[in-house]
Protein backbone atom coordinates (compact mmCIF):
# COMPACT_ATOMS: atom_id res chain seq x y z
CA UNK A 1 107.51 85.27 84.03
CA UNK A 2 107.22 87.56 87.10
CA UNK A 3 104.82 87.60 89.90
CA UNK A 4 104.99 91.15 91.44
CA UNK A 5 108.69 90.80 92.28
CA UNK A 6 109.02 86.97 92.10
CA UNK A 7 110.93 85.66 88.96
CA UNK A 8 109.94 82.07 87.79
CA UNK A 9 112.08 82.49 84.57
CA UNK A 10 110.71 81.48 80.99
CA UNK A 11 108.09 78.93 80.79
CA UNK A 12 107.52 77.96 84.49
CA UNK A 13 105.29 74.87 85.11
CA UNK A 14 104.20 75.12 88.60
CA UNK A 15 102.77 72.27 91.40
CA UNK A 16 98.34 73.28 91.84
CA UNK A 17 97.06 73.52 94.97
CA UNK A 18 94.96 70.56 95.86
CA UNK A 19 93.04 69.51 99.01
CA UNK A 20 94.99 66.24 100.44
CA UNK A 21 97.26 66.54 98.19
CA UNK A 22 100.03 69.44 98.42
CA UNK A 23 100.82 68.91 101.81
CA UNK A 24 104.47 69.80 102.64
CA UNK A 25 106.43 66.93 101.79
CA UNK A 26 104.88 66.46 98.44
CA UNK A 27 105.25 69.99 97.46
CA UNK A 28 109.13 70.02 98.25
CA UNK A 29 109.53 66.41 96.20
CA UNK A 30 107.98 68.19 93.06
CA UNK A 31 109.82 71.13 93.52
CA UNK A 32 113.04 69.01 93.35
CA UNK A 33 111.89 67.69 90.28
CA UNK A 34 111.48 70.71 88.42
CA UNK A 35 108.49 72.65 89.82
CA UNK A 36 108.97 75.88 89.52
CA UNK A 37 106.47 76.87 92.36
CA UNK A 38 104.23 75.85 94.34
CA UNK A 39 101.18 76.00 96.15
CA UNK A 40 100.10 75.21 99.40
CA UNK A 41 96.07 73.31 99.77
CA UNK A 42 93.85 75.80 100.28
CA UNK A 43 93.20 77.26 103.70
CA UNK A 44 89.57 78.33 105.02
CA UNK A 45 89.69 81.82 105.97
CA UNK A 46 86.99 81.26 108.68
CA UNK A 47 88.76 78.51 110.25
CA UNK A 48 91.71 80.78 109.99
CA UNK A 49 90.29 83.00 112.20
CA UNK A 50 89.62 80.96 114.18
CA UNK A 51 92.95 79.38 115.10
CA UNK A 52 92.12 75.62 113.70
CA UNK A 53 94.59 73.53 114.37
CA UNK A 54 94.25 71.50 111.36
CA UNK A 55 94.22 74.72 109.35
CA UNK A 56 96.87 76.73 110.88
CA UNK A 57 99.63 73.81 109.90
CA UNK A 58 99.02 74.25 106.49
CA UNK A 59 100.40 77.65 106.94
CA UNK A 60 104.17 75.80 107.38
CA UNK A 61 106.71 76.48 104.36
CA UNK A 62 110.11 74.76 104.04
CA UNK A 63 112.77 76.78 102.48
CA UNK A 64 113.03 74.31 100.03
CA UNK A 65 110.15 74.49 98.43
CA UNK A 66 110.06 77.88 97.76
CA UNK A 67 108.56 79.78 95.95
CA UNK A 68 105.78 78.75 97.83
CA UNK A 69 102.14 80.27 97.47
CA UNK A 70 99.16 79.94 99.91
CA UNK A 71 96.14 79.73 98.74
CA UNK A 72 93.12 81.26 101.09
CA UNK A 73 89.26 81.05 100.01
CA UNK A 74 86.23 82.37 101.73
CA UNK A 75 82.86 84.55 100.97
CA UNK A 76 83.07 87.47 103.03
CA UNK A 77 85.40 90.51 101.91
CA UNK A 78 86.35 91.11 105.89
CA UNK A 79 87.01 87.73 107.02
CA UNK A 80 89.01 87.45 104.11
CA UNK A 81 91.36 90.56 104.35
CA UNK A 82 91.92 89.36 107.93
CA UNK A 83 93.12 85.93 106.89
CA UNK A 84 94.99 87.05 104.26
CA UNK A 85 96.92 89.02 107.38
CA UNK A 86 96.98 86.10 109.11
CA UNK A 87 98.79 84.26 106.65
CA UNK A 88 101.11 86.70 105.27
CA UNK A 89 102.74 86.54 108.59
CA UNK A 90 103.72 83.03 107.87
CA UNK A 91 105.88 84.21 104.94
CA UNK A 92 104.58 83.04 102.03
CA UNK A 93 105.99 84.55 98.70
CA UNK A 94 102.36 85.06 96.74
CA UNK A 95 98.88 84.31 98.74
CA UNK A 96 96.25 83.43 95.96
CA UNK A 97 92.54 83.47 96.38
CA UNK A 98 90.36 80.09 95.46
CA UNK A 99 87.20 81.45 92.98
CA UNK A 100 87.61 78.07 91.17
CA UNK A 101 86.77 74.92 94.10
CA UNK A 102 83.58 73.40 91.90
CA UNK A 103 82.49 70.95 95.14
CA UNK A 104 79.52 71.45 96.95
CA UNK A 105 80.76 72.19 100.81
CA UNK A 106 82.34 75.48 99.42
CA UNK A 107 80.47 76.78 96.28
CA UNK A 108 77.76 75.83 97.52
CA UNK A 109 77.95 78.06 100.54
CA UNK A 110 79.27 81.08 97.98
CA UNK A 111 83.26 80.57 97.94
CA UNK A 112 85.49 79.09 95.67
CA UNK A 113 83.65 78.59 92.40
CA UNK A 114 80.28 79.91 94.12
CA UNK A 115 81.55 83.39 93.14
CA UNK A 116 81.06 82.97 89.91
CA UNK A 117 77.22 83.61 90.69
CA UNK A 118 77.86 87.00 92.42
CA UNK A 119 81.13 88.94 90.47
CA UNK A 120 80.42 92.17 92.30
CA UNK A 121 81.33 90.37 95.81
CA UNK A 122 84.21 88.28 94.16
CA UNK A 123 85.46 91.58 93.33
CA UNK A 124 85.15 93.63 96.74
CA UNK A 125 86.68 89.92 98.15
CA UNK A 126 89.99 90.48 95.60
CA UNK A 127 90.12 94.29 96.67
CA UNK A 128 89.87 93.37 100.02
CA UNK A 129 92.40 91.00 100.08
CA UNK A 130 95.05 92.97 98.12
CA UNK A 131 94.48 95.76 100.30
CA UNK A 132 95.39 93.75 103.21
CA UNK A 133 98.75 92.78 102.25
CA UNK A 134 101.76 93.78 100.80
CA UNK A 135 102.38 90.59 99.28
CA UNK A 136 101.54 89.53 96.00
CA UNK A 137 97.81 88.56 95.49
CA UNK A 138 96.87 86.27 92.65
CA UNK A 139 93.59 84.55 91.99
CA UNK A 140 93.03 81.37 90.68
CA UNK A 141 89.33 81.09 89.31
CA UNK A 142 87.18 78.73 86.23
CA UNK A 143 85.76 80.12 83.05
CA UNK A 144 82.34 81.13 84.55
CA UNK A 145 79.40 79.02 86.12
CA UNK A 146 78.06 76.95 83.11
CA UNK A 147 78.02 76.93 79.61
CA UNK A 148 75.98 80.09 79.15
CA UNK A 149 78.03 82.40 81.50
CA UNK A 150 81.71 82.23 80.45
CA UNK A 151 82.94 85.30 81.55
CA UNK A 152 86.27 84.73 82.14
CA UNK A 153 87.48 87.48 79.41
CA UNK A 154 85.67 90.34 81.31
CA UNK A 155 86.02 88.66 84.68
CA UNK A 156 90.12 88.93 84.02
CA UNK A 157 90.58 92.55 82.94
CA UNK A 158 88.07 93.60 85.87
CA UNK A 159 90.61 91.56 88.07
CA UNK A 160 93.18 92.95 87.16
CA UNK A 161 91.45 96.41 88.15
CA UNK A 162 91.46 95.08 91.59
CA UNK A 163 95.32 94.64 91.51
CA UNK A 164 96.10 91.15 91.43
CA UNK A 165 99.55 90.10 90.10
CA UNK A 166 99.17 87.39 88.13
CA UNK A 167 95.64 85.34 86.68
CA UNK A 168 95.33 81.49 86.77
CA UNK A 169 92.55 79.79 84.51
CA UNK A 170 91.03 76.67 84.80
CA UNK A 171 89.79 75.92 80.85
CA UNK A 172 86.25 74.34 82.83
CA UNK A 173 83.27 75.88 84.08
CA UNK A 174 82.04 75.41 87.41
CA UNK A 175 79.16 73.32 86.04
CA UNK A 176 81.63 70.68 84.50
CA UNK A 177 83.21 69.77 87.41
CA UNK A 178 86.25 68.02 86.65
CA UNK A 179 84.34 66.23 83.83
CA UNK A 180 84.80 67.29 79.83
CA UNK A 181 87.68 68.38 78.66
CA UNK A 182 89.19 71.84 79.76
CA UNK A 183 88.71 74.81 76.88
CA UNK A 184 92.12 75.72 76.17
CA UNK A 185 90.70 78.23 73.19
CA UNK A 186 89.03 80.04 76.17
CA UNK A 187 91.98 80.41 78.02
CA UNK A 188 94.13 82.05 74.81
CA UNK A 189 91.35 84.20 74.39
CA UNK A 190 92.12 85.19 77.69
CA UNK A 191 95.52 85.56 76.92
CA UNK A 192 95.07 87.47 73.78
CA UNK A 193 93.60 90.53 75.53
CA UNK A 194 95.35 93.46 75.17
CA UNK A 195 94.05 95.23 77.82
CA UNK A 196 95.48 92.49 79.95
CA UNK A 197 98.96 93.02 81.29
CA UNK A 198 99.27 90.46 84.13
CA UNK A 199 100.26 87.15 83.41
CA UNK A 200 97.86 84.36 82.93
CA UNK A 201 98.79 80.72 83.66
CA UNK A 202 96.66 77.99 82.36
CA UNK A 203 95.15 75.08 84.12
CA UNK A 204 93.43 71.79 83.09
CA UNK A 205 93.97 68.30 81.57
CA UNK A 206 97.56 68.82 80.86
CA UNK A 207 98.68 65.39 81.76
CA UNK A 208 101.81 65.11 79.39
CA UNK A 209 105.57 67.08 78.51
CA UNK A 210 103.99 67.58 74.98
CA UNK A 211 100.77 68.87 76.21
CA UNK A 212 103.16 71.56 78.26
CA UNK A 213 104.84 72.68 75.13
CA UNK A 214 101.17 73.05 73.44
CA UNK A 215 99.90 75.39 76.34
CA UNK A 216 103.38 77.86 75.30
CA UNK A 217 103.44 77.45 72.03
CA UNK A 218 99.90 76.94 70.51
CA UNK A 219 98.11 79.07 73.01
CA UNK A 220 100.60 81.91 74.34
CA UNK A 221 100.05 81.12 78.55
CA UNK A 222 102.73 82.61 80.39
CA UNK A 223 102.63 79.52 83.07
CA UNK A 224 101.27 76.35 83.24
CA UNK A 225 99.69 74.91 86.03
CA UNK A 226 99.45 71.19 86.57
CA UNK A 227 97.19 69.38 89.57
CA UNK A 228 95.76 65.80 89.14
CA UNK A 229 98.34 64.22 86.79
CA UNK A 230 101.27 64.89 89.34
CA UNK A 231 99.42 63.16 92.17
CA UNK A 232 101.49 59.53 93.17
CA UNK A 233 103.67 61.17 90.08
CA UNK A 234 105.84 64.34 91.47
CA UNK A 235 108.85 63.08 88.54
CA UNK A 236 106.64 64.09 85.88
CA UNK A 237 108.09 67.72 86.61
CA UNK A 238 111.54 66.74 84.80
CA UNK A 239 109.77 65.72 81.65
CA UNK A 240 107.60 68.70 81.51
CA UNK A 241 109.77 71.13 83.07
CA UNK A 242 112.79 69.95 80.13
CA UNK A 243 109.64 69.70 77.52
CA UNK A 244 108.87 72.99 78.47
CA UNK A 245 112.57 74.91 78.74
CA UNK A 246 114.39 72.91 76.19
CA UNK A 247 111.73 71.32 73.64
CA UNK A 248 112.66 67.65 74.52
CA UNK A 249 112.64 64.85 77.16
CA UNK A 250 115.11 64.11 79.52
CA UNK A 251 115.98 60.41 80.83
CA UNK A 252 113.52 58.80 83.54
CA UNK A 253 113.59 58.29 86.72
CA UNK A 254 114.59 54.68 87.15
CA UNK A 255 112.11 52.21 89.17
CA UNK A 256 114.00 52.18 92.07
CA UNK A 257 114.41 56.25 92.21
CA UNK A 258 110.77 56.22 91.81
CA UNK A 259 110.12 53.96 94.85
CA UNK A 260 112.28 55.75 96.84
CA UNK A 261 110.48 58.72 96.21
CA UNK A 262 107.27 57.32 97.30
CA UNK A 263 108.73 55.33 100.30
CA UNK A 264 109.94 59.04 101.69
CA UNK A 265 106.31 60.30 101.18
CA UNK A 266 105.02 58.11 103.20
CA UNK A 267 107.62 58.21 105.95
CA UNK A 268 107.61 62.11 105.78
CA UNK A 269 103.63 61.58 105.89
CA UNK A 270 103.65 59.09 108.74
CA UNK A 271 106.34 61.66 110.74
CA UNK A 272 104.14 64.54 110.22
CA UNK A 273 100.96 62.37 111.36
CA UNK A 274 101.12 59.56 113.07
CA UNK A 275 101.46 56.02 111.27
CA UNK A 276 97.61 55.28 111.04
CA UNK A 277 96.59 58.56 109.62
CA UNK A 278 99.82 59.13 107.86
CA UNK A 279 99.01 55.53 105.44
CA UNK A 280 95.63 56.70 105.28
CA UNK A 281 96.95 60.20 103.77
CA UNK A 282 99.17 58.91 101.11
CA UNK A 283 96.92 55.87 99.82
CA UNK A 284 95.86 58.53 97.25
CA UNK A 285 99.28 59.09 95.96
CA UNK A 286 99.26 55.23 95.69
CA UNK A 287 96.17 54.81 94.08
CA UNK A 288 97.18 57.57 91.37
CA UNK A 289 100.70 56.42 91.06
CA UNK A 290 101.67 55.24 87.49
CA UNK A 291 103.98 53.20 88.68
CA UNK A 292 101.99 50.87 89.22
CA UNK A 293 100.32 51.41 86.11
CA UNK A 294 99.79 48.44 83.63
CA UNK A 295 100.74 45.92 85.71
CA UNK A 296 98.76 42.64 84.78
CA UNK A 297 96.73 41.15 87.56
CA UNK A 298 97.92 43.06 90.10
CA UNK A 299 94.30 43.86 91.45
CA UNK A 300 94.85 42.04 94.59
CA UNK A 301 97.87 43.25 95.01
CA UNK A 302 96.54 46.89 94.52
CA UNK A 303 93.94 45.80 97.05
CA UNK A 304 96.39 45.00 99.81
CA UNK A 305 98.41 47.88 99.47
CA UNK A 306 95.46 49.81 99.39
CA UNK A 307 94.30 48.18 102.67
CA UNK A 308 97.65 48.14 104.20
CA UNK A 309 97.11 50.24 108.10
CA UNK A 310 100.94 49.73 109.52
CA UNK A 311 104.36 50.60 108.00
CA UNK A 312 106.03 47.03 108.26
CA UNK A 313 102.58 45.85 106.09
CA UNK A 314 102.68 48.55 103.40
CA UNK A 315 106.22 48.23 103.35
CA UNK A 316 106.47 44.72 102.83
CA UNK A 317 103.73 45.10 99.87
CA UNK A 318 105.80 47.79 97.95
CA UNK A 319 108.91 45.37 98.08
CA UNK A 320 107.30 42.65 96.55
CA UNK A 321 106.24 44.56 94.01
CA UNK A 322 109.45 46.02 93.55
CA UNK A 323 111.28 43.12 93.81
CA UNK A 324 109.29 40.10 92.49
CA UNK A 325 106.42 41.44 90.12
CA UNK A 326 108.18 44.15 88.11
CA UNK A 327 111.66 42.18 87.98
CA UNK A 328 109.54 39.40 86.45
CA UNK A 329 106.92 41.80 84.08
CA UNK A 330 110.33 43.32 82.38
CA UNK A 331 112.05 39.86 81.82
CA UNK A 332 108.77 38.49 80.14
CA UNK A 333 108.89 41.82 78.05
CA UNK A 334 112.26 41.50 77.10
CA UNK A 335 111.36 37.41 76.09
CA UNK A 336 108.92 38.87 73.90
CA UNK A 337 111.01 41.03 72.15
C-alpha cells in the first residue's frame, strides 16, 4: 500500500493517533514491534498558531519511528492551511486531518467529528490543507453523525476530489461514541467503490491478530488501523503484524520482555517530563496493560500501582508483581495441570 510516495508494503497495520497516548516513546516501541506507521496525537491548529508549548512538542519525530504521520484538526479552512505549514516544516512523512474526534471540547465547537454536520466546510478545510503542502494529506474521519446520516460512501469519493492520498474509516458514527460495535460492512462498502482509487484503511474494535486478517481478507481494507487495544500493549504489533503478512502467530513476548518494555515507557516518560507528571502520564498504559490481566486479587495491588507518585514506589510495585505474584500464579497453574 502507498501513501503518495510512501510504501508501507502489503497489509500494513499501523499505530492510531490518540490523545495521551502516542506520545514519542510509545510510538517508536510499537513501531519496533511491527507497526508499520505511525501517528503522532493530534495537534490543535489554533494552538499551533499560536506557538503552545505543549503543542509545538508534539511536532518532535525520531527517526526511528518513521514513517511517522501528524495529525492536525481544526474548523477554519485558513487557520488550518497555516498549521498544516507549520507542521510540515517539522518533517513529517504524511500530515492527516482529524474529522473523526467524537468528544465534546472539539466537535462540539465544529472540528474533529463536528464536521460531519457541515460537509461543505470539511471540504474547503481538506482543499485548504492539501493546497498548503506538498506533503501527503490524508484524512481520518467516522461514518457520518448518527444513525440516519451515514455518508461516508459519498463523503469518500468527494474527498478524494479534494486530493487526499489515502482515506481512514472509523466503522462508528459520531453519535456512538466509542460505544457499539464498529460497522465493518460500512467500511467495505467504502472500499468497494469503484470510483474510489485511494486507499482506505479501516479503524475500530480490532482488538485481535485474527480480527486483522478479517479486515484483509473478509472486507478488502488496504490498511488497518489499530488505537485502544495497543494502549499498555505496544507487543500486540508482532501478532498482528505476522497474522497479517504471514497468516499465523509468532511466539510471545516473554513476561520479563514485556516488563521491560513498560519499565522504559515510563523512564522515557519520566525523562521527557519530569517524574511526577511523567507517572501520572503512563498510569494509563498501566491501567490498560494486559499484563496484568487476570491476575486474582490483585485489586489492591492494582490500586497501589495506580497510586504510586515516585519512581522508587512504582518501581518497587512492578517488581513484586513480577517477581512474587506471577512466579507464584504460574506454579499454581502448572499444579493444576
Amino acid at each position: 500500500m502507498k501513501i503518495g510516495n510512501i510504501d508501507l508494503g502489503p497489509r500494513p497495520v499501523m499505530l492510531a493517533p490518540m490523545e495521551d497516548v502516542t506520545d514519542r516513546s510509545f510510538r517508536l516501541i510499537c513501531k519496533e514491534q511491527g507497526a508499520d506507521m505511525v501517528y503522532t496525537e493530534f495537534v490543535s491548529a489554533d494552538a499551533l498558531i499560536r506557538n503552545i508549548a505543549a503543542t509545538t512538542r508534539k511536532l518532535h519525530i525520531s527517526p526511528g519511528e518513521r514513517p511517522t504521520a501528524i495529525q492536525i484538526y481544526g474548523r477554519e479552512p485558513d487557520v488550518m492551511a497555516e498549521a498544516a505549514r507549520i507542521v510540515a516544516e517539522a518533517g513529517p512523512d504524511i500530515i492527516d486531518i482529524n474529522f473523526g474526534c467524537p468528544v465534546k471540547k472539539v466537535a462540539g465547537k465544529g472540528a474533529g467529528a463536528g464536521l460531519l454536520r457541515d460537509i461543505p466546510k470539511m471540504l474547503a478545510i481538506t482543499r485548504a490543507v492539501v493546497n498548503s503542502v506538498s506533503l501527503p494529506v490524508t484524512v481520518k474521519t467516522r461514518l457520518g453523525w448518527d444513525h440516519e446520516n451515514k455518508i461516508i460512501v459519498d463523503l469518500a469519493e468527494q474527498l478524494q476530489d479534494c486530493g487526499i492520498r489515502a482515506l481512514t474509516v472509523h466503522g462508528r458514527t459520531r453519535s456512538q461514541m466509542y460505544t457499539g460495535s464498529a460497522d465493518w460492512d460500512m467500511i467495505a462498502r467504502v472500499k468497494a467503490n469503484p470510483r474510489l482509487t485511494i486507499p482506505v484503511i479501516g479503524n475500530g474494535d480490532i482488538t485481535t491478530p485474527q480480527q486483522v486478517a478479517e479486515a484483509f481478507d473478509r472486507y478488502g481494507v488496504d490498511g488497518v488501523m489499530v488505537g485502544r487495544a495497543s494502549i499498555g500493549a505496544p507487543w500486540i504489533f508482532r501478532q498482528m503484524k505476522a497474522m497479517a503478512a504471514e497468516g499465523h502467530l509468532v511466539d510471545e513476548l516473554t513476561t520479563a520482555e514485556k516488563f521491560a518494555l513498560v519499565r522504559r515507557q515510563i523512564h522515557e516518560s519520566i525523562d521527557r517530563i519530569d517524574e511526577y507528571r511523567g507517572i501520572l502520564h503512563i498510569r494509563r498504559h498501566l491501567a490498560a496493560s494486559t499484563l496484568f490481566k487476570g491476575i486474582p486479587h490483585f485489586r489492591d495491588t492494582r490500586i497501589a500501582m495506580l497510586r504510586a507518585s515516585t519512581l522508587d514506589e512504582l518501581e518497587s510495585i512492578l517488581s513484586h508483581i513480577e517477581n512474587d505474584i506471577i512466579p507464584r500464579l504460574d506454579t499454581a497453574t502448572t499444579q493444576q495441570i
